[in-house]
N, C-alpha and C. Protein backbone atom coordinates (compact mmCIF):
# COMPACT_ATOMS: atom_id res chain seq x y z
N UNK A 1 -24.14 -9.39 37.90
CA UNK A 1 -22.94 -10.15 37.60
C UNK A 1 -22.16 -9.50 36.46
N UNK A 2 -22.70 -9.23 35.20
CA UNK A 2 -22.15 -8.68 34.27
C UNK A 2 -21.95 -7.21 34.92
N UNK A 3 -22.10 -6.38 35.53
CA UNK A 3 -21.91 -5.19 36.03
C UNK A 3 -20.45 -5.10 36.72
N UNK A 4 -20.61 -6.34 37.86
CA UNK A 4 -19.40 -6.42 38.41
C UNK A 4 -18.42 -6.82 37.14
N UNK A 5 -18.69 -7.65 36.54
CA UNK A 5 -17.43 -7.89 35.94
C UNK A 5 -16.42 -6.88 34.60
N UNK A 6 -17.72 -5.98 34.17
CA UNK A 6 -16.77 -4.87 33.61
C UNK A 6 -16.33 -3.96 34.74
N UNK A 7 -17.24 -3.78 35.90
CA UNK A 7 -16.27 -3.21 36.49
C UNK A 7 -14.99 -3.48 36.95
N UNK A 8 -15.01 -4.77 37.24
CA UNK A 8 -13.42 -5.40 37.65
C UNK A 8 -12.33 -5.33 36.51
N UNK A 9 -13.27 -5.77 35.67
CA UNK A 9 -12.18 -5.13 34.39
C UNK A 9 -11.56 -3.63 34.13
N UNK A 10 -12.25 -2.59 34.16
CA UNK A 10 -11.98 -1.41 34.43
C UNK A 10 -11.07 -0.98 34.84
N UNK A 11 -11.17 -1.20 36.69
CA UNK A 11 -10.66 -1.09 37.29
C UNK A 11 -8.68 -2.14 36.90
N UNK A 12 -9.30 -2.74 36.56
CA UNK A 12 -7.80 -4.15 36.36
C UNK A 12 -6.83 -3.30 35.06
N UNK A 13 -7.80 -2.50 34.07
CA UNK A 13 -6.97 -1.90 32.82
C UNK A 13 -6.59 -0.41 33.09
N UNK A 14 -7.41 0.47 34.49
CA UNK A 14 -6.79 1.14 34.59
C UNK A 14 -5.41 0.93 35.90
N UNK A 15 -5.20 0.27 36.65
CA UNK A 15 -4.10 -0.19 37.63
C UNK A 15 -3.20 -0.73 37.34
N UNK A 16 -3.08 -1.29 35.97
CA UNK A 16 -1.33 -2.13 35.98
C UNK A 16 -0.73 -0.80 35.60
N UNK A 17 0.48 -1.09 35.53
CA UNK A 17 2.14 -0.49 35.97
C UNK A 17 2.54 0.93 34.51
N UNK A 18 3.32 0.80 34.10
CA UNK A 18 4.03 1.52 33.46
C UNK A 18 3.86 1.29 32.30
N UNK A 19 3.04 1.79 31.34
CA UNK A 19 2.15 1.86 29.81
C UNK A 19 2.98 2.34 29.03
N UNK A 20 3.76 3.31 29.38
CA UNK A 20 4.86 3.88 27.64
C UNK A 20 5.83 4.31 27.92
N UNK A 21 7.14 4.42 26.87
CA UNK A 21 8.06 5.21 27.56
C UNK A 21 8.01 5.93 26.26
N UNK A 22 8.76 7.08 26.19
CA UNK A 22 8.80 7.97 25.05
C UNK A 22 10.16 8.63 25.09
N UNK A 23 11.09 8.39 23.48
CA UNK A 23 12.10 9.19 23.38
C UNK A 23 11.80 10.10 22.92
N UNK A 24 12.71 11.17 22.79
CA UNK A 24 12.53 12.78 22.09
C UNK A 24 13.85 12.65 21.66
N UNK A 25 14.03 12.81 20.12
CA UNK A 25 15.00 13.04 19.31
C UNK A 25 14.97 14.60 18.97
N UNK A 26 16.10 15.01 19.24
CA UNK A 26 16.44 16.68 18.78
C UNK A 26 17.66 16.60 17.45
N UNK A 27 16.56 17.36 16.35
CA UNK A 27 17.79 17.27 15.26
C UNK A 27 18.11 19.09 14.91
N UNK A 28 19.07 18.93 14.28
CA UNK A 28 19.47 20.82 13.82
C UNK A 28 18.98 20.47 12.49
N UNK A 29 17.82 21.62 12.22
CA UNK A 29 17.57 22.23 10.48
C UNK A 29 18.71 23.15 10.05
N UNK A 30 19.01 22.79 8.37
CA UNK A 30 19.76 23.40 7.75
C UNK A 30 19.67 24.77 7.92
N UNK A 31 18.40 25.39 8.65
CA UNK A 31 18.47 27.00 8.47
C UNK A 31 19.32 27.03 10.01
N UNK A 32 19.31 26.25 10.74
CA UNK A 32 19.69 26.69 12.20
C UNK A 32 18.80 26.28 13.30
N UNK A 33 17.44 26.19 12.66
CA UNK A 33 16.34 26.18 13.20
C UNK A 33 16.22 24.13 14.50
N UNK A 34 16.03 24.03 14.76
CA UNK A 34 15.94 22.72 15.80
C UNK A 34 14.62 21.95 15.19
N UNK A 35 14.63 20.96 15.59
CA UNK A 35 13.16 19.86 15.27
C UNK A 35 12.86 18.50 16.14
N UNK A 36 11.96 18.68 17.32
CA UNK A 36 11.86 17.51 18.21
C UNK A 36 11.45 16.23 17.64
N UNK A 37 11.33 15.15 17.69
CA UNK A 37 10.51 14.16 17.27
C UNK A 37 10.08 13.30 18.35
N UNK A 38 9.58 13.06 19.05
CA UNK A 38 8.72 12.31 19.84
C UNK A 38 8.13 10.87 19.21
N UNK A 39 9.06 9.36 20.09
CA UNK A 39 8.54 8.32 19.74
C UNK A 39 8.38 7.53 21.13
N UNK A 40 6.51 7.51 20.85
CA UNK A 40 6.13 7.03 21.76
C UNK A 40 6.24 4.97 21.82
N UNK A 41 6.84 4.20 23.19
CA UNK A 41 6.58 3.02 22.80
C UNK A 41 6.01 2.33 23.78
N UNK A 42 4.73 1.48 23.23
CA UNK A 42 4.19 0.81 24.84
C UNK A 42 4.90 -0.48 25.09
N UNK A 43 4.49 -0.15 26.49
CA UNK A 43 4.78 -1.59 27.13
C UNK A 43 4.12 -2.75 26.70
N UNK A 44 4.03 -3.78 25.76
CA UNK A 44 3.69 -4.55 25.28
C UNK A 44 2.88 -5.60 26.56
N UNK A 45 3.81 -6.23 27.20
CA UNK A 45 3.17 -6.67 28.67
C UNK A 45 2.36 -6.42 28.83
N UNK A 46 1.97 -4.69 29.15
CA UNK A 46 1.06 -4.41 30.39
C UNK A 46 -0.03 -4.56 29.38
N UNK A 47 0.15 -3.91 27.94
CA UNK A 47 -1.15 -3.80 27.03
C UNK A 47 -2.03 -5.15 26.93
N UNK A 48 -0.79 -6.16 27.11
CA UNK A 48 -1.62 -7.85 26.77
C UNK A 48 -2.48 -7.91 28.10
N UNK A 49 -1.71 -7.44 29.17
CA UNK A 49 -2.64 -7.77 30.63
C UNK A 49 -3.31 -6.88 30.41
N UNK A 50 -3.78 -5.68 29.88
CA UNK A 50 -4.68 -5.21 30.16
C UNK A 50 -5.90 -5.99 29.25
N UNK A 51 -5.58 -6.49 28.13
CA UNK A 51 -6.31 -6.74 27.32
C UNK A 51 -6.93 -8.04 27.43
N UNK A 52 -6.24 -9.16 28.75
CA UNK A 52 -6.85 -10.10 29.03
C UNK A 52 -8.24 -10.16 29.91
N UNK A 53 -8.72 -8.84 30.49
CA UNK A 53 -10.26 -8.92 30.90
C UNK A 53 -11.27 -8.32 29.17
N UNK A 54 -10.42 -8.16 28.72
CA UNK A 54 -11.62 -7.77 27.29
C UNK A 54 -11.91 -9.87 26.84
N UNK A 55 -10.93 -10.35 26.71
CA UNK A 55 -10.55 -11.88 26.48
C UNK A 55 -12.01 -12.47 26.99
N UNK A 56 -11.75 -11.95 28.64
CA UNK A 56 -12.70 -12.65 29.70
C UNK A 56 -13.95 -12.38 29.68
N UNK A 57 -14.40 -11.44 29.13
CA UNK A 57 -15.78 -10.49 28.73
C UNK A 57 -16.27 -11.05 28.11
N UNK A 58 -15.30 -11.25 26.67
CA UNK A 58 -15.75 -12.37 25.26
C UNK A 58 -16.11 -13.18 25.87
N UNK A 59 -15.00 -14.05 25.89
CA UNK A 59 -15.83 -15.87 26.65
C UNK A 59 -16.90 -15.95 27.40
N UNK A 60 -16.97 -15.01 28.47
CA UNK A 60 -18.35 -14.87 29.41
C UNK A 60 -19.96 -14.67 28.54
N UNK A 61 -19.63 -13.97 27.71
CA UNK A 61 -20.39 -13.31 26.51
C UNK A 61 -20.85 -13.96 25.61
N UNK A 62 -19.97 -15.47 24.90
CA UNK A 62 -20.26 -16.46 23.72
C UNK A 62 -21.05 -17.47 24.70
N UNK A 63 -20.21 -17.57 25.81
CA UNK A 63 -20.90 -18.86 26.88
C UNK A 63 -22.36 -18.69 27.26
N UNK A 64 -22.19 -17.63 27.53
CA UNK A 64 -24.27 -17.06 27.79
C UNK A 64 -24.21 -17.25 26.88
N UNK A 65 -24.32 -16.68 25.76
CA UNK A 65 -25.36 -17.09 24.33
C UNK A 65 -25.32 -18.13 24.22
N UNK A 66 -24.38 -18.98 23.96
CA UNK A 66 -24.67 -20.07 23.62
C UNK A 66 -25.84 -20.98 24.74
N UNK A 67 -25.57 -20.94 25.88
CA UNK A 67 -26.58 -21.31 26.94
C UNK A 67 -27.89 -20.79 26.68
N UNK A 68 -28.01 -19.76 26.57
CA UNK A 68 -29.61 -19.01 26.29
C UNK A 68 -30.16 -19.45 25.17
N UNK A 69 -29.03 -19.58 24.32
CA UNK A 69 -29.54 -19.91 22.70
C UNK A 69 -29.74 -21.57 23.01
N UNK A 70 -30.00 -22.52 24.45
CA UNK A 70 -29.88 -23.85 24.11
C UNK A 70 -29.07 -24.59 22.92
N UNK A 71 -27.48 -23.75 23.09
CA UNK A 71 -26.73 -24.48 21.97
C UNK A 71 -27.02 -24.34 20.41
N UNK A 72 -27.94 -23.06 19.62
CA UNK A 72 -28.67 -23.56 18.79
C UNK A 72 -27.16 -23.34 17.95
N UNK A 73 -27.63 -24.39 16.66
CA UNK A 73 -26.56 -24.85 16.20
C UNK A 73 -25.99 -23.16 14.82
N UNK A 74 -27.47 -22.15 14.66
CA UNK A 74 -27.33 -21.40 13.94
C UNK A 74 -26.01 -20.05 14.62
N UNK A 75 -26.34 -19.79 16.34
CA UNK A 75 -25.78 -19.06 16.72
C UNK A 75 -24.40 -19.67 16.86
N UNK A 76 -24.21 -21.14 16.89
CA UNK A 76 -22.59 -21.73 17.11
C UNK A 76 -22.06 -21.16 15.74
N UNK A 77 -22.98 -21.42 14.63
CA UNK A 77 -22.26 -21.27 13.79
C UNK A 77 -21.78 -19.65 12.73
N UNK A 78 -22.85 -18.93 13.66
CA UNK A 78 -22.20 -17.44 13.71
C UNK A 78 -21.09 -17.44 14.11
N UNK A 79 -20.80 -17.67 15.77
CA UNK A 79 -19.63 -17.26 16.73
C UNK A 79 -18.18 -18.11 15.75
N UNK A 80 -18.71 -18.71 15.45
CA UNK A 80 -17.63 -19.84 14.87
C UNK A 80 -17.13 -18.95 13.51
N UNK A 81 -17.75 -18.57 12.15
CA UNK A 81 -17.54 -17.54 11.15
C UNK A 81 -17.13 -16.38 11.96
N UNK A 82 -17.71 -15.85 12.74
CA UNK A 82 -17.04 -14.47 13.45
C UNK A 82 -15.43 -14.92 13.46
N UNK A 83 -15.44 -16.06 14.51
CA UNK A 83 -14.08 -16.38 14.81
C UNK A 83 -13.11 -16.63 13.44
N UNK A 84 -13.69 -17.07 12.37
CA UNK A 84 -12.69 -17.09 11.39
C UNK A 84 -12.53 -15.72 10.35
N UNK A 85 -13.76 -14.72 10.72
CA UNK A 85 -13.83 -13.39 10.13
C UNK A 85 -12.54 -12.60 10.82
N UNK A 86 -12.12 -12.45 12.79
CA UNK A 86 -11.52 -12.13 13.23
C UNK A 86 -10.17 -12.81 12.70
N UNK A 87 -9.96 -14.00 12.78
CA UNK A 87 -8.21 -14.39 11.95
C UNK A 87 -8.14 -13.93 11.21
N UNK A 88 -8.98 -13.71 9.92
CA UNK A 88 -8.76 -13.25 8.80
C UNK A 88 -7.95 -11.60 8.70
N UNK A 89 -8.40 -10.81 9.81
CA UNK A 89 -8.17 -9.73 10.22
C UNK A 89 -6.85 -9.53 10.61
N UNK A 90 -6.91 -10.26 11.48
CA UNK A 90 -5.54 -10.71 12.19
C UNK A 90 -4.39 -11.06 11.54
N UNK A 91 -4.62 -11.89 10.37
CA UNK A 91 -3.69 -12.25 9.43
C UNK A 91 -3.46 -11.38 8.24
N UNK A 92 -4.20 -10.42 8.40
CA UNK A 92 -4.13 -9.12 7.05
C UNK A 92 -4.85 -9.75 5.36
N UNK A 93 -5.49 -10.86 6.12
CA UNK A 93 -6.40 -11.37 4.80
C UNK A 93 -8.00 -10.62 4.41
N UNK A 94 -8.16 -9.69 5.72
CA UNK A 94 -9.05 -9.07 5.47
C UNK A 94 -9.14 -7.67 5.74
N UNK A 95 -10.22 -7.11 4.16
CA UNK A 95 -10.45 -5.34 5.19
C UNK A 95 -11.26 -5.19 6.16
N UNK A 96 -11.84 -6.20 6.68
CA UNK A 96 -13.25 -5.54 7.79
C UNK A 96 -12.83 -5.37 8.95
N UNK A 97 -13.68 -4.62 9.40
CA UNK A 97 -13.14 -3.88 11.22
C UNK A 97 -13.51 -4.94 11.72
N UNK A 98 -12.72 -5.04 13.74
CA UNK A 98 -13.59 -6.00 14.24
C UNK A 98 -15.23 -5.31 14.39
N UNK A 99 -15.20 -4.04 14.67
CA UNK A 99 -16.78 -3.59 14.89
C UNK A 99 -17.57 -4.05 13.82
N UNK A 100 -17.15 -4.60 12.67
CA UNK A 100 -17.93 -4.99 10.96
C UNK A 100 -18.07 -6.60 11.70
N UNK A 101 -17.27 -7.26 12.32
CA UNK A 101 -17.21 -8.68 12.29
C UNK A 101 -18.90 -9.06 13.53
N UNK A 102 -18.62 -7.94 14.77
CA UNK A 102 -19.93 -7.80 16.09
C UNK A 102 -20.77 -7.55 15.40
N UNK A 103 -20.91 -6.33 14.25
CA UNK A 103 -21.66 -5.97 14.20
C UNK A 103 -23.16 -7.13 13.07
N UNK A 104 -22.27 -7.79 12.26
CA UNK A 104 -22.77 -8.94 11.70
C UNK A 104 -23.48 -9.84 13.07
N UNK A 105 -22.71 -10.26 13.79
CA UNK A 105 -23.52 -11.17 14.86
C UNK A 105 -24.84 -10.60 15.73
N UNK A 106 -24.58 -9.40 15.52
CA UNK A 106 -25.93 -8.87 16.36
C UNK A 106 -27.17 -8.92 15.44
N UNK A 107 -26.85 -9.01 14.09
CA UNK A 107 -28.54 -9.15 13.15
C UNK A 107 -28.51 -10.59 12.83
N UNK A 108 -27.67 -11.70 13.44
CA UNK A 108 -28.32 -12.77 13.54
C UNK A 108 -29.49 -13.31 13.84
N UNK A 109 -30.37 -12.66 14.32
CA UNK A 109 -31.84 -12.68 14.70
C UNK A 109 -31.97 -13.84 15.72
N UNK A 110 -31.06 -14.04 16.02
CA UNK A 110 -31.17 -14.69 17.07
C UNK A 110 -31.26 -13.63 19.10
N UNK A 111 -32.47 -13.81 19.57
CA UNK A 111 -32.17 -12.43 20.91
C UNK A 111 -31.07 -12.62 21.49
N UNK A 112 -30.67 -13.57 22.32
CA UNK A 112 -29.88 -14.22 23.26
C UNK A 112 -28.49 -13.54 22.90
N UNK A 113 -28.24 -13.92 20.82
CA UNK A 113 -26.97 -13.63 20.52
C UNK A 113 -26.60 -11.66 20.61
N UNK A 114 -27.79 -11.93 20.05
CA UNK A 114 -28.02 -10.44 20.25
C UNK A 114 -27.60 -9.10 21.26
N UNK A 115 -28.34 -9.64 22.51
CA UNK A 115 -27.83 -9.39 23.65
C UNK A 115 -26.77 -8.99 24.34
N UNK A 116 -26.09 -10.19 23.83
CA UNK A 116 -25.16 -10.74 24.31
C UNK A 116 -23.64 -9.77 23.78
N UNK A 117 -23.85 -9.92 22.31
CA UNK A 117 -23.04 -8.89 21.42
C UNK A 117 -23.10 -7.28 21.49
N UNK A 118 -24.41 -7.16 22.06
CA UNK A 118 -24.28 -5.64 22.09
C UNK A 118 -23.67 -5.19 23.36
N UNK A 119 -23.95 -6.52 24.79
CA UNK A 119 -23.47 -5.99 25.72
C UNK A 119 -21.86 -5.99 25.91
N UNK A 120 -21.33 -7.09 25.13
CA UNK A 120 -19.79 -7.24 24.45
C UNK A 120 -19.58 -5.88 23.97
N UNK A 121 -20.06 -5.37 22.61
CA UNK A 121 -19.87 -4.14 22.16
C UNK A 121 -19.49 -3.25 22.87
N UNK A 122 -20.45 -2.72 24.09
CA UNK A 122 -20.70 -1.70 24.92
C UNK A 122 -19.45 -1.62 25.62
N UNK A 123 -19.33 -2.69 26.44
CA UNK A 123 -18.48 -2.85 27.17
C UNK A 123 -16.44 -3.03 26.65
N UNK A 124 -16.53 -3.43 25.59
CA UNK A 124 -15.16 -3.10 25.14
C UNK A 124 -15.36 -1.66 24.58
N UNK A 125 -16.27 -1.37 24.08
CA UNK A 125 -15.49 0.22 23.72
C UNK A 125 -15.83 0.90 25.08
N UNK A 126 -16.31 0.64 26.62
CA UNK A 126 -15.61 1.08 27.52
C UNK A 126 -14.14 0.75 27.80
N UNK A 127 -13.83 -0.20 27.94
CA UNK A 127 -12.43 -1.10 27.87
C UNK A 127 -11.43 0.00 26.71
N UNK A 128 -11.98 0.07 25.67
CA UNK A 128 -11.00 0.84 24.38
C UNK A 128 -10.89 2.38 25.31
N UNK A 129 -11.40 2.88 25.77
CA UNK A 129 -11.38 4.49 25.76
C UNK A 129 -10.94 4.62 27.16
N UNK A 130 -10.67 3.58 28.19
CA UNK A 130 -9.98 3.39 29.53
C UNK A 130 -8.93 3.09 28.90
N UNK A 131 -8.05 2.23 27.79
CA UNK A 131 -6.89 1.92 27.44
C UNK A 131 -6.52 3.01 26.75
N UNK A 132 -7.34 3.91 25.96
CA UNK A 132 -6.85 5.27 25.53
C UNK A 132 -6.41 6.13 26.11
N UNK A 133 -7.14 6.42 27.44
CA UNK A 133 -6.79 7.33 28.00
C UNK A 133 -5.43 7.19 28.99
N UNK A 134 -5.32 5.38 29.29
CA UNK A 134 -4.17 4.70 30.05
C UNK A 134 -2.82 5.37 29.11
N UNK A 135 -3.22 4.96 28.01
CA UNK A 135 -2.06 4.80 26.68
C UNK A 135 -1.84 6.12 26.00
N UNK A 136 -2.63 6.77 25.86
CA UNK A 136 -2.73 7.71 25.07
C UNK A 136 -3.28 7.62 23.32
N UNK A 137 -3.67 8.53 22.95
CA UNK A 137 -3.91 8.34 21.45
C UNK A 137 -3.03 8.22 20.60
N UNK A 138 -1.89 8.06 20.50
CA UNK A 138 -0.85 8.33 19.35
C UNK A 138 0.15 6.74 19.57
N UNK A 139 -1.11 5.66 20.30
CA UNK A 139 -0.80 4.29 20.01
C UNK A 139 -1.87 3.60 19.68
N UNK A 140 -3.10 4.10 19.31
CA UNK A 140 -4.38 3.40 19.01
C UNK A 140 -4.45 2.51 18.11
N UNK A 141 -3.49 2.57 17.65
CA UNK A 141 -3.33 1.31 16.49
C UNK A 141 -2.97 -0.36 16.79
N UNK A 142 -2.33 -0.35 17.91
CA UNK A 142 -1.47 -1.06 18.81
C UNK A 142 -2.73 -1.74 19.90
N UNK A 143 -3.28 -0.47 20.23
CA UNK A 143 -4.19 -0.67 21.37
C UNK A 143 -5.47 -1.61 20.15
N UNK A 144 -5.99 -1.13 18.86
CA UNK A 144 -6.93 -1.54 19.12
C UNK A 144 -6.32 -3.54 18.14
N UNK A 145 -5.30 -3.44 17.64
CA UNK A 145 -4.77 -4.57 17.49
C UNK A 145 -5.15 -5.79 18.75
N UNK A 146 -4.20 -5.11 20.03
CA UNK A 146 -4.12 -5.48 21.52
C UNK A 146 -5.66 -6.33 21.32
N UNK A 147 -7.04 -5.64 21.18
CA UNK A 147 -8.16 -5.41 21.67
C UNK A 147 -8.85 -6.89 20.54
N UNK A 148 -8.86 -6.57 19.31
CA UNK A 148 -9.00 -8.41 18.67
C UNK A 148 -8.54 -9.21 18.57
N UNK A 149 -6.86 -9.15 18.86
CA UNK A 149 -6.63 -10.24 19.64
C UNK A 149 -7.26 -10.86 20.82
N UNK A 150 -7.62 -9.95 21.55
CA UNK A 150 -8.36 -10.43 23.02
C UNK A 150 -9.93 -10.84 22.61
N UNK A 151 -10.28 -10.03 21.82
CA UNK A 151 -11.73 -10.86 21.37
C UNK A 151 -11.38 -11.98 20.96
N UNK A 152 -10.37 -12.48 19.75
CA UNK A 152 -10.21 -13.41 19.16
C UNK A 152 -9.88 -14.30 20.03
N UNK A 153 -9.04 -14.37 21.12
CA UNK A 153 -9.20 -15.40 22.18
C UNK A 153 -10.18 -16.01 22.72
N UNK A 154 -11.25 -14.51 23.40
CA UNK A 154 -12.01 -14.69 23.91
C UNK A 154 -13.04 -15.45 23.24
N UNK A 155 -13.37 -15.74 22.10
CA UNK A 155 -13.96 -16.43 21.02
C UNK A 155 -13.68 -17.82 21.20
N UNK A 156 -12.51 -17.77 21.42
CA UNK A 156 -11.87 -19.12 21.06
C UNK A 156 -11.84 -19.90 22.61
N UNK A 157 -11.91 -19.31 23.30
CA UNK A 157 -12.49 -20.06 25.04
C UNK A 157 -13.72 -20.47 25.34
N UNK A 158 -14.76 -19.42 24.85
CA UNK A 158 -15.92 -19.22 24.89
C UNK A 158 -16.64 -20.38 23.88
N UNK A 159 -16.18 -21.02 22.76
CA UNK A 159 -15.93 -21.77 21.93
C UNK A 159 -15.88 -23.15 22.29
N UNK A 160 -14.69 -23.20 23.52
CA UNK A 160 -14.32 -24.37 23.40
C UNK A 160 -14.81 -25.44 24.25
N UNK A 161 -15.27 -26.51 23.30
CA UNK A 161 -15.83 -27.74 23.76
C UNK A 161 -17.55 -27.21 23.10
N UNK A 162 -17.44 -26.68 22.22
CA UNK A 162 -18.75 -26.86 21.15
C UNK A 162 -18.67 -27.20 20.01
């Protein structure tokens, strides 16, 4: 089940439509000499749709744990701090990566959560390096923005009604 479903994801982030357009500005140097500038801009759209099976991964991902973990109230209350570690991010209140925010939930010592987070892990930085190569590198900033937002959703579905 989890197999199919990064693969569907995969497949879903490499197939939507038209990812960037790029101007090229040509200016004249004072010696005579020319100077291109290249500004790349993504399609905002397609990046959110692509980024809604990373969303779906999360939620699939908190929902098992939490099920395996029989609800325990220690792993709710990881996913729950994660989720306010990720706003914090989001809102520029914090320096930590999202990989600093997973990487905390996986030495919860809890297995289930464990699991669960590394197979999350795995599977978005497949997701990141299919949107890289969709997008290119010289928007990774954008892309990996795109990418905790979609965890941070996915948190927040996976979440809801606990």
């Amino acid at each position: 089940m989890k197999k199919l479903a990064v693969s569907l994801a995969l497949i879903a982030v490499v197939s939507v439509g038209c990812m960037t357009s790029k101007k090229v500005t040509t200016s004249a140097n004072p010696d005579g000499s020319f100077t291109s500038t290249t500004n790349v801009v993504v399609n905002e759209a397609n990046l959110a749709l692509d980024c809604t099976a990373i969303s779906g991964v999360t939620a699939v991902a908190v929902n098992t744990a939490l099920i395996q973990s029989k609800h325990d109230p220690v792993v709710l209350q990881a996913l729950k701090n994660s989720k306010t570690a990720l706003d914090a991010i989001l809102f520029g209140t914090s320096q930590q990566t999202t990989q600093q925010v997973l990487d905390l939930l996986k030495i919860n010592g809890n297995p289930a959560l464990e699991q669960q987070v590394s197979q999350l892990v795995d599977t978005v930085s497949k997701l990141e390096l299919a949107l890289l190569q969709k997008y290119g590198t010289t928007v990774k900033g954008e892309i990996a923005n795109s990418i905790l937002q979609a965890i941070d959703t996915g948190l927040t579905i996976g979440l809801a009604g606990s």
